[in-house]
Protein backbone atom coordinates (compact mmCIF):
# COMPACT_ATOMS: atom_id res chain seq x y z
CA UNK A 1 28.51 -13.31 -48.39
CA UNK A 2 26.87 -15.66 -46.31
CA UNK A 3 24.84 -14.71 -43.21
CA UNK A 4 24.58 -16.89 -40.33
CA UNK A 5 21.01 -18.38 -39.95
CA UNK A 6 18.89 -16.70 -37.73
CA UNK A 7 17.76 -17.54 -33.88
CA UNK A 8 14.37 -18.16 -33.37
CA UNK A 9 13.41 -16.57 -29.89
CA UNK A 10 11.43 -18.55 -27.98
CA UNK A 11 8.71 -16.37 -26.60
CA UNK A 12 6.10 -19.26 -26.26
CA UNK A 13 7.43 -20.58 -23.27
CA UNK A 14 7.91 -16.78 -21.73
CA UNK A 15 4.68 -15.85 -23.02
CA UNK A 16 2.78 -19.10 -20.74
CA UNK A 17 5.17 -17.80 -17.89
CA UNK A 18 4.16 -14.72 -17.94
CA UNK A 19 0.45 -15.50 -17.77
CA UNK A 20 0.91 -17.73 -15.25
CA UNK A 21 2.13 -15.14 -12.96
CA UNK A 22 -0.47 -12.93 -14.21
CA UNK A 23 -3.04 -15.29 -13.56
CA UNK A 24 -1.63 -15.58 -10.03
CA UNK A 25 -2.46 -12.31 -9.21
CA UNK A 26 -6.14 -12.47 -8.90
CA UNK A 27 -6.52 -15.11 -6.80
CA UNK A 28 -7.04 -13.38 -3.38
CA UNK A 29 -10.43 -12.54 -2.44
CA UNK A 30 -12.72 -9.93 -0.08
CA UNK A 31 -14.18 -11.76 3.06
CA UNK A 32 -17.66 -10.74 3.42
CA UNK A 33 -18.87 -9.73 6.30
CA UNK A 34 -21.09 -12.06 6.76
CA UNK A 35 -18.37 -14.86 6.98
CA UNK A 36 -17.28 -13.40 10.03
CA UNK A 37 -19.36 -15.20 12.79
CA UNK A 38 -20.61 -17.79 10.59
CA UNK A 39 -19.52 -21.22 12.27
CA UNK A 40 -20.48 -23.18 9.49
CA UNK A 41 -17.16 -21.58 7.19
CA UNK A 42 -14.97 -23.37 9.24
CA UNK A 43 -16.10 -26.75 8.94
CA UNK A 44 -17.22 -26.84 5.19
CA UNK A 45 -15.52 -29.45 3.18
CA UNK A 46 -16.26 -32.66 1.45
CA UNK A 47 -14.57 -35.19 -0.05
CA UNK A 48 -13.37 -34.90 -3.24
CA UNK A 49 -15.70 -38.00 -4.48
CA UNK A 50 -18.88 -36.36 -3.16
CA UNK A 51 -19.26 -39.26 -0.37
CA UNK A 52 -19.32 -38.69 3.29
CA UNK A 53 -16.25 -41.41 3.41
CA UNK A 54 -14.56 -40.47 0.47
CA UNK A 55 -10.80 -39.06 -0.39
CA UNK A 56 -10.91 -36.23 1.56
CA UNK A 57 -8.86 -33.03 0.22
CA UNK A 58 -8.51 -31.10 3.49
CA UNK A 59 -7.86 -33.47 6.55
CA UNK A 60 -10.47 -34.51 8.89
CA UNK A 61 -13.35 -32.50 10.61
CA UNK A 62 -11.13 -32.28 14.14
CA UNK A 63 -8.31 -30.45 14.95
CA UNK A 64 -5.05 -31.16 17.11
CA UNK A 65 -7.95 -29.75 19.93
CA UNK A 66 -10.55 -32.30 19.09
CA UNK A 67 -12.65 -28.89 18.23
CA UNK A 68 -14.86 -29.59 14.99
CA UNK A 69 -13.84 -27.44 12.12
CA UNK A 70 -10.11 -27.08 12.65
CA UNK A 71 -8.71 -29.72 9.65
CA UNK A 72 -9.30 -27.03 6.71
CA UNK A 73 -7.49 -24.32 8.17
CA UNK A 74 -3.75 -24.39 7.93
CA UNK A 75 -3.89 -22.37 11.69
CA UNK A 76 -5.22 -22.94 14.92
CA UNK A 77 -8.87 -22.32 14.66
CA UNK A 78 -9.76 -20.63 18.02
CA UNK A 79 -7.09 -18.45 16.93
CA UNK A 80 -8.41 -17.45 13.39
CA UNK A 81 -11.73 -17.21 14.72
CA UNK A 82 -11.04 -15.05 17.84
CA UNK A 83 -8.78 -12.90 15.21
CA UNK A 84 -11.79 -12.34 13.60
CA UNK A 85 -14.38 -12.07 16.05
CA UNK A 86 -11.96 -9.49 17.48
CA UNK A 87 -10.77 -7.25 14.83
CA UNK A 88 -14.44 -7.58 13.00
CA UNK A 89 -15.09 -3.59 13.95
CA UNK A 90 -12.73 -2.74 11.06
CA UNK A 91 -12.72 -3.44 7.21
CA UNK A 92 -10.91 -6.24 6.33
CA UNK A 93 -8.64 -6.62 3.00
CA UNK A 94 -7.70 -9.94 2.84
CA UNK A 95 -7.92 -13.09 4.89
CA UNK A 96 -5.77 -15.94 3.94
CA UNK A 97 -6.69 -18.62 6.73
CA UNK A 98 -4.34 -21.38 4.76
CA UNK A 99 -1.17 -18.93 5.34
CA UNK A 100 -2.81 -17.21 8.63
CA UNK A 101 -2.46 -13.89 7.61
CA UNK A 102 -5.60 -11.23 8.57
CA UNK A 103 -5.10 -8.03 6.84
CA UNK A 104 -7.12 -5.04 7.57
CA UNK A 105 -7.98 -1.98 5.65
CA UNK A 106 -7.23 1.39 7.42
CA UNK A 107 -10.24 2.52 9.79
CA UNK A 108 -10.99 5.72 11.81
CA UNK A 109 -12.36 5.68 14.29
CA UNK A 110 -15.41 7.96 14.98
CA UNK A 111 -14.05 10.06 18.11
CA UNK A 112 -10.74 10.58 16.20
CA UNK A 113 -11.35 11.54 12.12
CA UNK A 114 -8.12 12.84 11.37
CA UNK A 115 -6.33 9.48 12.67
CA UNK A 116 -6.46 5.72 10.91
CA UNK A 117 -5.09 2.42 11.85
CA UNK A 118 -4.48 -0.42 9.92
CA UNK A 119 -3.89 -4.22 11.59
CA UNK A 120 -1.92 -7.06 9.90
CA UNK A 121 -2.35 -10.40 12.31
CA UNK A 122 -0.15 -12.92 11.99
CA UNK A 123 -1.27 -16.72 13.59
CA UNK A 124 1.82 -18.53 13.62
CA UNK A 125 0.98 -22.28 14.18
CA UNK A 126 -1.81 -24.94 14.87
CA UNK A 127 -1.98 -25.12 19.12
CA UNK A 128 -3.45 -22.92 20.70
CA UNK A 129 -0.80 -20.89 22.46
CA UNK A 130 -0.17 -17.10 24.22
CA UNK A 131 2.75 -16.88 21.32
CA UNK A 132 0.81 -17.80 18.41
CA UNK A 133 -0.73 -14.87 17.27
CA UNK A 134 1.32 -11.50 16.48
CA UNK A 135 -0.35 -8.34 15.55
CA UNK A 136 1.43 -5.14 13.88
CA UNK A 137 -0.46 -1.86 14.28
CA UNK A 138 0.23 1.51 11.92
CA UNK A 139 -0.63 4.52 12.72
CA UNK A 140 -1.55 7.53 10.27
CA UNK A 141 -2.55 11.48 10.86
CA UNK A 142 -4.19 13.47 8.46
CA UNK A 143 -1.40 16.69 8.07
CA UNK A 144 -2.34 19.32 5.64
CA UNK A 145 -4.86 16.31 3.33
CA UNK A 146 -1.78 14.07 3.44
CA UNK A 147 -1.60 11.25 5.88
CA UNK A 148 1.60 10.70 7.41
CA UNK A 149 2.46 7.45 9.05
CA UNK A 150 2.89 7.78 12.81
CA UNK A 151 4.17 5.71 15.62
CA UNK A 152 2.15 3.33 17.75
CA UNK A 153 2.01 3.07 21.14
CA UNK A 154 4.27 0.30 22.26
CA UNK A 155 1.12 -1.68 23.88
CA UNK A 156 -1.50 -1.61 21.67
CA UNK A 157 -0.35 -4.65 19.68
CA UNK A 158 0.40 -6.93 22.18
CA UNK A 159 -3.31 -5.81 24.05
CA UNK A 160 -5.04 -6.62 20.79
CA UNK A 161 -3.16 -10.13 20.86
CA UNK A 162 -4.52 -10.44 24.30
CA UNK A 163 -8.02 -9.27 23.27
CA UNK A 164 -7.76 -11.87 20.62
CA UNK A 165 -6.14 -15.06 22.41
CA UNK A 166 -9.05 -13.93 25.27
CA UNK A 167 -11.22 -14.58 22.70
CA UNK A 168 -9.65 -18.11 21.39
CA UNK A 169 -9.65 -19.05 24.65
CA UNK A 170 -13.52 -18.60 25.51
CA UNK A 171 -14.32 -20.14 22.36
CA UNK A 172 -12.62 -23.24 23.16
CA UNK A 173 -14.26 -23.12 26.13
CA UNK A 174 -17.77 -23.03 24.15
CA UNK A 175 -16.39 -25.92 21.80
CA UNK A 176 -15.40 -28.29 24.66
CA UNK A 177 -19.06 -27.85 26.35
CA UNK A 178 -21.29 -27.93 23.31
CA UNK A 179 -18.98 -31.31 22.85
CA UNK A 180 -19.52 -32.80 26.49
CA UNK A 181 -23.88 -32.41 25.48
């Protein structure tokens, strides 16, 4: 009796796959804090051959604005800034300024222990416009050591997106004067 040769499985190519993804995974980072106000973050890049006019990787040093700093980000910069400067009171988990996605850890605030919010901000293009940021607010309360998600109020998302385009707005403000020295 003759058995029929055997398959080989072919686990190299799912093996690489698999660490690919893997690898994937560990590719976000923590923004420290003191990246938060520093001006400079904004505007660092070089060109990939180390000369001032070399092949640049990440656009120019203007954006759509004419406001210095605004090629490496893949969002508005007075946006991503004034998200920032604005929501810099609470711990952040991940910032992802290619994508525009701000996502904070949950914070309580001092008056109100047994209550947390968290704060994912969305900036949705590169102009500076009222509908280009969104921010979603969740609520928890501590019930019995558990926390159970609550609702928001209805306003306090769209008066954090006016806290932060408030902010965009004076900082173009301070872009377009230090410009005009």
């Amino acid at each position: 009796m003759t058995h029929p040769p055997r398959r080989q499985r072919c686990s190299g190519p799912l093996l690489l796959a698999a660490s690919l993804v893997l690898a994937a995974c560990g590719q976000g980072r923590y923004v420290e804090q003191s990246e938060y106000n520093d001006p400079s973050r904004s505007s660092q890049r070089g060109s990939v051959l180390g000369m001032e006019n070399g092949f640049t990787l990440f656009g120019s040093s203007t954006n759509r604005d004419g406001a210095n700093g605004g090629g490496a980000l893949g969002v508005n910069a007075f946006l991503w800034r004034g998200s920032l400067d604005t929501l810099s009171f609470m711990p952040l988990i991940s910032a992802d300024p290619f994508g525009g996605v701000i996502i904070t850890d949950w914070y309580s605030p001092p008056e109100t222990p047994g209550e947390r919010f968290k704060v994912t901000t969305y900036i949705l293009g590169r102009q500076l416009r009222s509908d280009g940021v969104r921010v979603s607010v969740f609520r928890q309360v501590e019930s019995r050591g558990q926390w159970v998600d609550q609702a928001v109020s209805a306003d306090m998302g769209p008066a954090l997106e006016d806290k932060i385009l408030a902010r965009a707005r004076d900082l173009r403000i301070q872009s377009t004067q230090t410009a005009g020295r």
